[in-house]
PDB file of N, CA and C in Angstrom:
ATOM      1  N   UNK A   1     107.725 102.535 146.365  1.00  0.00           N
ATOM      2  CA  UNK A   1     107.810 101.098 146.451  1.00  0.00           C
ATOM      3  C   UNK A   1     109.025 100.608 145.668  1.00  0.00           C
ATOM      4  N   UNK A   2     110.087 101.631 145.694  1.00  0.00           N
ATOM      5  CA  UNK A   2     111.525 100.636 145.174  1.00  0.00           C
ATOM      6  C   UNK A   2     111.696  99.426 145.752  1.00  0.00           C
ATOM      7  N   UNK A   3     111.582  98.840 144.751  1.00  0.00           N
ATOM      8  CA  UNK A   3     112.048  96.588 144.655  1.00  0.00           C
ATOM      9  C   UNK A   3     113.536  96.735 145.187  1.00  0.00           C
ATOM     10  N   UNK A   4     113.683  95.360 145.462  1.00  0.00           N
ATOM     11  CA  UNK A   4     115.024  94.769 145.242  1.00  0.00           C
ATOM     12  C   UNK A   4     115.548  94.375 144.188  1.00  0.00           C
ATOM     13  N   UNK A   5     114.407  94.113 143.588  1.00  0.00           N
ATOM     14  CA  UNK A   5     114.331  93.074 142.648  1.00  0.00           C
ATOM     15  C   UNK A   5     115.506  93.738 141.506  1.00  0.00           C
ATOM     16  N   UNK A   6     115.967  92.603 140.022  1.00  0.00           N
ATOM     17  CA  UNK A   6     116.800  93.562 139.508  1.00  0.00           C
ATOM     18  C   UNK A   6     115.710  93.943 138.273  1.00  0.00           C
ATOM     19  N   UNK A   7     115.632  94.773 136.920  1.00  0.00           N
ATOM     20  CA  UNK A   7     114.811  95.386 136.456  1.00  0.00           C
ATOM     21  C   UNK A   7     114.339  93.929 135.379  1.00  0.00           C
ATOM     22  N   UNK A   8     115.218  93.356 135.063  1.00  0.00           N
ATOM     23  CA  UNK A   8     114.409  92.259 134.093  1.00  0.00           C
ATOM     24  C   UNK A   8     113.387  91.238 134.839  1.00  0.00           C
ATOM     25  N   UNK A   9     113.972  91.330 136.479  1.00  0.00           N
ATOM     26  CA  UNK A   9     112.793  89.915 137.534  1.00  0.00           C
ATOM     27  C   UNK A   9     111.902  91.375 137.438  1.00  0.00           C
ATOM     28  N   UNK A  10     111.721  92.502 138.023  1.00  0.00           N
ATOM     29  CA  UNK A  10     110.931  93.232 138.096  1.00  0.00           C
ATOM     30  C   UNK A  10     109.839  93.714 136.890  1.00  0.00           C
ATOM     31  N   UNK A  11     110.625  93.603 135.797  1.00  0.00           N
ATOM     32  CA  UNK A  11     109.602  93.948 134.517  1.00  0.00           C
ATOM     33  C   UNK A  11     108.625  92.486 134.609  1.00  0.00           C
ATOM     34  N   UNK A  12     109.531  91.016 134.729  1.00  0.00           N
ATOM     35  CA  UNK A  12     108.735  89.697 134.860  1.00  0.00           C
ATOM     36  C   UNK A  12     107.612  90.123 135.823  1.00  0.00           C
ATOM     37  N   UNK A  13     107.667  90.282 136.828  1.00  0.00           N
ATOM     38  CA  UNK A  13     106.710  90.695 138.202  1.00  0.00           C
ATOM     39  C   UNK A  13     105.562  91.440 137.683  1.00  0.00           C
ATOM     40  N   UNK A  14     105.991  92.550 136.894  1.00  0.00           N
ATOM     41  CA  UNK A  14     105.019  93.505 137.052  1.00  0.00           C
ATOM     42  C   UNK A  14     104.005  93.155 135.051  1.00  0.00           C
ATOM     43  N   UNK A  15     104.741  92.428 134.431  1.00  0.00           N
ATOM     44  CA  UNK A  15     103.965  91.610 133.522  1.00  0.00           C
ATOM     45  C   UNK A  15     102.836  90.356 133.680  1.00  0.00           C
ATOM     46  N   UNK A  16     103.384  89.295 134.885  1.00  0.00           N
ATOM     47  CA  UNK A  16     102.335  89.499 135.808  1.00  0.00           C
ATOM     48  C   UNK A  16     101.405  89.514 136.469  1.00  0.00           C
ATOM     49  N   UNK A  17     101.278  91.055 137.001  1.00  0.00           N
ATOM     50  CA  UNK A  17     100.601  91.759 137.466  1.00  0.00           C
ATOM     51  C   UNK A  17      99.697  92.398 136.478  1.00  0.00           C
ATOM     52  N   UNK A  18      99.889  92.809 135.713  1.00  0.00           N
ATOM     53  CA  UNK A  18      99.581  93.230 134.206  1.00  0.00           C
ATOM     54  C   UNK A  18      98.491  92.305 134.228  1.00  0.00           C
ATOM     55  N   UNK A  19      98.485  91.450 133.624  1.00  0.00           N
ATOM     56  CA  UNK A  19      98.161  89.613 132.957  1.00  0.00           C
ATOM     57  C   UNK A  19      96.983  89.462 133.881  1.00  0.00           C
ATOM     58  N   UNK A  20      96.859  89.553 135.475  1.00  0.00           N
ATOM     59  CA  UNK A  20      96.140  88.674 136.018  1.00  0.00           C
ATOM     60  C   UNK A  20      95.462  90.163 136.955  1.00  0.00           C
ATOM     61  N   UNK A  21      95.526  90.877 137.186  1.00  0.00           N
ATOM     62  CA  UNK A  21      95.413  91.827 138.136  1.00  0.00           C
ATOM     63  C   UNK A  21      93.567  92.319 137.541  1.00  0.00           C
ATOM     64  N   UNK A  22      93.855  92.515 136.389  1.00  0.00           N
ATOM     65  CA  UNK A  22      92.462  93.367 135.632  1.00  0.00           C
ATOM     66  C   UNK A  22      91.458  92.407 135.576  1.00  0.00           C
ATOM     67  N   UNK A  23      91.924  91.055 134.920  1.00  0.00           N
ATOM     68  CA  UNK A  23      90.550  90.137 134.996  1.00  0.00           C
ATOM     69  C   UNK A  23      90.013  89.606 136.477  1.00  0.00           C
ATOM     70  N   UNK A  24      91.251  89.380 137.303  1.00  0.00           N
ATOM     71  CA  UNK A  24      90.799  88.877 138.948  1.00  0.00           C
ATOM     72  C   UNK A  24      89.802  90.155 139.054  1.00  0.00           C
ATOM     73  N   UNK A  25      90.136  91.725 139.308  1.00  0.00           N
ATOM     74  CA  UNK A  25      89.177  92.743 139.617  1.00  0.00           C
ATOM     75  C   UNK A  25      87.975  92.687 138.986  1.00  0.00           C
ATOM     76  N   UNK A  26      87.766  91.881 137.895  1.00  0.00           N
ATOM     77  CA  UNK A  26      86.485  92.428 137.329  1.00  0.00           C
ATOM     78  C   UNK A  26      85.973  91.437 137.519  1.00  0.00           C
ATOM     79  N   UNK A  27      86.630  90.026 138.101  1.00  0.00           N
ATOM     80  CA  UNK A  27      85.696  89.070 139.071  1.00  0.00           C
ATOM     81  C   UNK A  27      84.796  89.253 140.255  1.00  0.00           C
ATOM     82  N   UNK A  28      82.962  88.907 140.387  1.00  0.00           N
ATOM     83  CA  UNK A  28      82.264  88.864 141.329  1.00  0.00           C
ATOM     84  C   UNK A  28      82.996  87.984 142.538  1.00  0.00           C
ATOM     85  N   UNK A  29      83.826  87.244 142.043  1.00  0.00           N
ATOM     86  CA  UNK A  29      84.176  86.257 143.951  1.00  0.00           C
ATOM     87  C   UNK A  29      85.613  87.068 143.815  1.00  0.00           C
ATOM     88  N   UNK A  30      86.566  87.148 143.272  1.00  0.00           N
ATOM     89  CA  UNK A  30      87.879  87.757 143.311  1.00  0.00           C
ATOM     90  C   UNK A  30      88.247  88.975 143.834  1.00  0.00           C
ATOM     91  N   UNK A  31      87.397  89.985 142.602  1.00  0.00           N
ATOM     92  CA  UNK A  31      87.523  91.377 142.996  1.00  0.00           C
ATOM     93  C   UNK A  31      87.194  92.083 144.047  1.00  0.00           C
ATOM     94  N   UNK A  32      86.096  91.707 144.920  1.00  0.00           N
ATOM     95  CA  UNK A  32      85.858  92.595 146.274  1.00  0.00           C
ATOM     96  C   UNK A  32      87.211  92.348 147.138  1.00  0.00           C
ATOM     97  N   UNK A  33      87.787  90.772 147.224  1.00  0.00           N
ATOM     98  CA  UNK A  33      89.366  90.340 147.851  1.00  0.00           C
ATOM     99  C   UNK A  33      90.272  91.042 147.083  1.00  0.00           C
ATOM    100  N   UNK A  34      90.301  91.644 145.852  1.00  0.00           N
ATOM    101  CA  UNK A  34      91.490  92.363 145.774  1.00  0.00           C
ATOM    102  C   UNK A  34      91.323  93.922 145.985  1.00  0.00           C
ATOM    103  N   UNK A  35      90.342  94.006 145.509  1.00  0.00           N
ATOM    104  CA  UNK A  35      90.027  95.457 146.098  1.00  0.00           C
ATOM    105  C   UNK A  35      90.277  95.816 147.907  1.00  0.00           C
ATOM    106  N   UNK A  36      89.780  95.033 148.620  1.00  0.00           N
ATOM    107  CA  UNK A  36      90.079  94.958 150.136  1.00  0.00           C
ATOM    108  C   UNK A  36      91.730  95.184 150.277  1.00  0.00           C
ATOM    109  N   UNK A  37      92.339  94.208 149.274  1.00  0.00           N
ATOM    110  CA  UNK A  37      94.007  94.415 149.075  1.00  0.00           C
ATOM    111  C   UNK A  37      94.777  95.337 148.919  1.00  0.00           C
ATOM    112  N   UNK A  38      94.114  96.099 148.700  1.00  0.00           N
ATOM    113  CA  UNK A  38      94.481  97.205 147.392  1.00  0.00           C
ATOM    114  C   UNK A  38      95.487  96.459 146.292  1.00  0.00           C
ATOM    115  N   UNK A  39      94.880  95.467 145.437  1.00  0.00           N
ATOM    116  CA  UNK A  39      95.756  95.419 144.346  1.00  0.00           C
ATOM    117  C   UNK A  39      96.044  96.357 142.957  1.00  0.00           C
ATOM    118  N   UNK A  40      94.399  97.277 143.259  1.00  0.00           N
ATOM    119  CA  UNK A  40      94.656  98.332 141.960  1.00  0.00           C
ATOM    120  C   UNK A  40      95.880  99.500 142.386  1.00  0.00           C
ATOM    121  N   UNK A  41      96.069  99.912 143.753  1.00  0.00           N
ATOM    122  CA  UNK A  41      96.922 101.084 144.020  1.00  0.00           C
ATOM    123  C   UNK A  41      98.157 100.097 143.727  1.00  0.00           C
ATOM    124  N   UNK A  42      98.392  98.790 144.361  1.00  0.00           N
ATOM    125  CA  UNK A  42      99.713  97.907 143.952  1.00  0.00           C
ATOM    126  C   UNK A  42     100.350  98.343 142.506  1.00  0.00           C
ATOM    127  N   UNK A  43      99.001  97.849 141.664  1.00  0.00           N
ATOM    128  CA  UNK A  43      99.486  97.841 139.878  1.00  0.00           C
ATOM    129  C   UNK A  43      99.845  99.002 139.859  1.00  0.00           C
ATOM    130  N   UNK A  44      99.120  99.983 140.273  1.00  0.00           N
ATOM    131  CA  UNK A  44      99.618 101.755 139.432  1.00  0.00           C
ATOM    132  C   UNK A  44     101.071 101.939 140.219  1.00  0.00           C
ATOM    133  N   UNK A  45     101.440 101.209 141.667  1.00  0.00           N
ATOM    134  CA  UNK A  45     102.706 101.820 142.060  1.00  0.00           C
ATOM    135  C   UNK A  45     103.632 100.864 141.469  1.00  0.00           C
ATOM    136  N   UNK A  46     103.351  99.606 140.974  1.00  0.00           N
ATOM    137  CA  UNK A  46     104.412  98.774 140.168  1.00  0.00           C
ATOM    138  C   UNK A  46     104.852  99.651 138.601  1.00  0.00           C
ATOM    139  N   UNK A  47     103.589 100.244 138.303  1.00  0.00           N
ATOM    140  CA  UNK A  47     103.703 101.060 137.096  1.00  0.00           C
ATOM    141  C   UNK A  47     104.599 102.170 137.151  1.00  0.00           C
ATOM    142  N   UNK A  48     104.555 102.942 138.144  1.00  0.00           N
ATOM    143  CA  UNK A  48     105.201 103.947 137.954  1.00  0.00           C
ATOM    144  C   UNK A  48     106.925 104.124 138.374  1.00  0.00           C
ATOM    145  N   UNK A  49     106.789 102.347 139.484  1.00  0.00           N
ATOM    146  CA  UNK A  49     108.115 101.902 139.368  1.00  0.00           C
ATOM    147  C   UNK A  49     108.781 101.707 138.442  1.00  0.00           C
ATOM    148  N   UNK A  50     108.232 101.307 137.484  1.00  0.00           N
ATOM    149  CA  UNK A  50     108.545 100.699 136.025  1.00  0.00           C
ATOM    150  C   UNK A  50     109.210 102.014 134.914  1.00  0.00           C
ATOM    151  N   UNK A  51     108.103 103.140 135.490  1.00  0.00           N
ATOM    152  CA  UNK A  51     108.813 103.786 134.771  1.00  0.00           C
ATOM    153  C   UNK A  51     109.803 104.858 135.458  1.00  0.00           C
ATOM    154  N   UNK A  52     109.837 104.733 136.547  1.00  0.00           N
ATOM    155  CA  UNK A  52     111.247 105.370 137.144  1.00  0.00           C
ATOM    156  C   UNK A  52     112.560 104.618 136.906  1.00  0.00           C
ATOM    157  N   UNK A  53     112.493 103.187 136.840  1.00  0.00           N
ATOM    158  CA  UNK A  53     113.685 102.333 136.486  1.00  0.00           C
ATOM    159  C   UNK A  53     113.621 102.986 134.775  1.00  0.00           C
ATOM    160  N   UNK A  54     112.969 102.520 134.451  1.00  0.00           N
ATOM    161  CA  UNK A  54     113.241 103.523 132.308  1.00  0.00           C
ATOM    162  C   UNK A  54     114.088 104.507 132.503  1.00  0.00           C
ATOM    163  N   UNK A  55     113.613 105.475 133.137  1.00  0.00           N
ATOM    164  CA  UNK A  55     113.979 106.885 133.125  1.00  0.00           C
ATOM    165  C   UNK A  55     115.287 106.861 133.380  1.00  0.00           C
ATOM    166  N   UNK A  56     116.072 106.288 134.997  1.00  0.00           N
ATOM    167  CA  UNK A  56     117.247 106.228 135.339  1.00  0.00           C
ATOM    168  C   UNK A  56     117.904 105.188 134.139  1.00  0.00           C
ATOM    169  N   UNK A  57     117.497 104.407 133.341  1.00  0.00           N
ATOM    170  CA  UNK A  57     118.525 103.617 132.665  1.00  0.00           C
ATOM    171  C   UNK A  57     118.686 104.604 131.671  1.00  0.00           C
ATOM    172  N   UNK A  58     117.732 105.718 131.123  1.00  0.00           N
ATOM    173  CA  UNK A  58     117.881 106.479 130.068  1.00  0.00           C
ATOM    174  C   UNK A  58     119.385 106.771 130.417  1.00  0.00           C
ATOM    175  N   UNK A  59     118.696 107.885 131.597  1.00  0.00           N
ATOM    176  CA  UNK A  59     119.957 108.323 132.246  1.00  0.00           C
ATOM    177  C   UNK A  59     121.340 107.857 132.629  1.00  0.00           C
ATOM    178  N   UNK A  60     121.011 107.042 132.380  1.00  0.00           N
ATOM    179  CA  UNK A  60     122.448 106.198 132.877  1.00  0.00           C
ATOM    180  C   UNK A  60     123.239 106.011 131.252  1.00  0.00           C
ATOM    181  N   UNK A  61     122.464 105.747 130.797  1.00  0.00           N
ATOM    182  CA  UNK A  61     122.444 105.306 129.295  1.00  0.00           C
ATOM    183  C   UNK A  61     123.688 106.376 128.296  1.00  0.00           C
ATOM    184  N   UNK A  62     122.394 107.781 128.852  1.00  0.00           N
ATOM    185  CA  UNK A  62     123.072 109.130 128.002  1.00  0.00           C
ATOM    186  C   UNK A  62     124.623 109.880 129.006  1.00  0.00           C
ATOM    187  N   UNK A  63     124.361 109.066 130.640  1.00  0.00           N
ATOM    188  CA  UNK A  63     125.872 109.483 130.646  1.00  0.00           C
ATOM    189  C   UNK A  63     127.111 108.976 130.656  1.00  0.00           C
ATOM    190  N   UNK A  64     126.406 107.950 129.984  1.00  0.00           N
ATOM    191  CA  UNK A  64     127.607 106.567 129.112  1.00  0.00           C
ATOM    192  C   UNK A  64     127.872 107.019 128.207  1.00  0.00           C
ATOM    193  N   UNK A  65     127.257 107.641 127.240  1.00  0.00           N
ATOM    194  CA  UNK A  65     127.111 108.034 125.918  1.00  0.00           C
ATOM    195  C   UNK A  65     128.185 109.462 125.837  1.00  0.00           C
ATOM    196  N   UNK A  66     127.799 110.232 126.661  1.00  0.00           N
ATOM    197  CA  UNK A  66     128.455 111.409 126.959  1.00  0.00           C
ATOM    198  C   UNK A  66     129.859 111.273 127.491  1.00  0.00           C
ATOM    199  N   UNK A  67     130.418 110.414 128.020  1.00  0.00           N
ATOM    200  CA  UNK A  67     131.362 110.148 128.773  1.00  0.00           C
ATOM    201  C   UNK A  67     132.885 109.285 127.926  1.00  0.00           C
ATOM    202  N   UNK A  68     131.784 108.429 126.606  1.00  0.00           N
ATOM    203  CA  UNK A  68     132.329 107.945 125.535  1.00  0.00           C
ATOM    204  C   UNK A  68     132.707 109.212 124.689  1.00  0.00           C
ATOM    205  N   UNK A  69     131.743 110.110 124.595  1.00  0.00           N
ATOM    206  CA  UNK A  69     132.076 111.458 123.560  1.00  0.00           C
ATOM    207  C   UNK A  69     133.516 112.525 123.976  1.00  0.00           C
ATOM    208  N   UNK A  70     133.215 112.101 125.205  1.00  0.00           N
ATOM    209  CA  UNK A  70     134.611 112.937 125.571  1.00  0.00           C
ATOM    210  C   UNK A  70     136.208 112.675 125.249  1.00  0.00           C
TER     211      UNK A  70
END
């Protein structure tokens, strides 16, 4: 589920999602509608978006770093 989005609207998005996602699910009128949604598989794939953008900025990060060392 790579966004368009850029990583600071995307961290906003998926904060959130964060925020409102867990209490709507553990609502009797809410949660059966998000569950039907799949908003819990949503959150875990916003999550792990989240941390694939980390990872590549590491990366990006250390071959800035490396590139300065030279």
């Amino acid at each position: 589920m790579i966004s368009d989005l850029s990583d600071k609207a995307f961290k906003r998005w998926l904060d959130v999602l964060e925020m409102t996602t867990p209490p709507l699910l553990a609502s009797t009128h809410y949660g059966p509608m998000l569950r039907a949604q799949n908003a819990e598989q949503e959150l875990e794939e916003a999550r792990t978006e989240w941390r694939e953008r980390q990872e590549r900025a590491r990366a990006r990060a250390l071959k800035a770093e490396a590139s300065y060392a030279d």
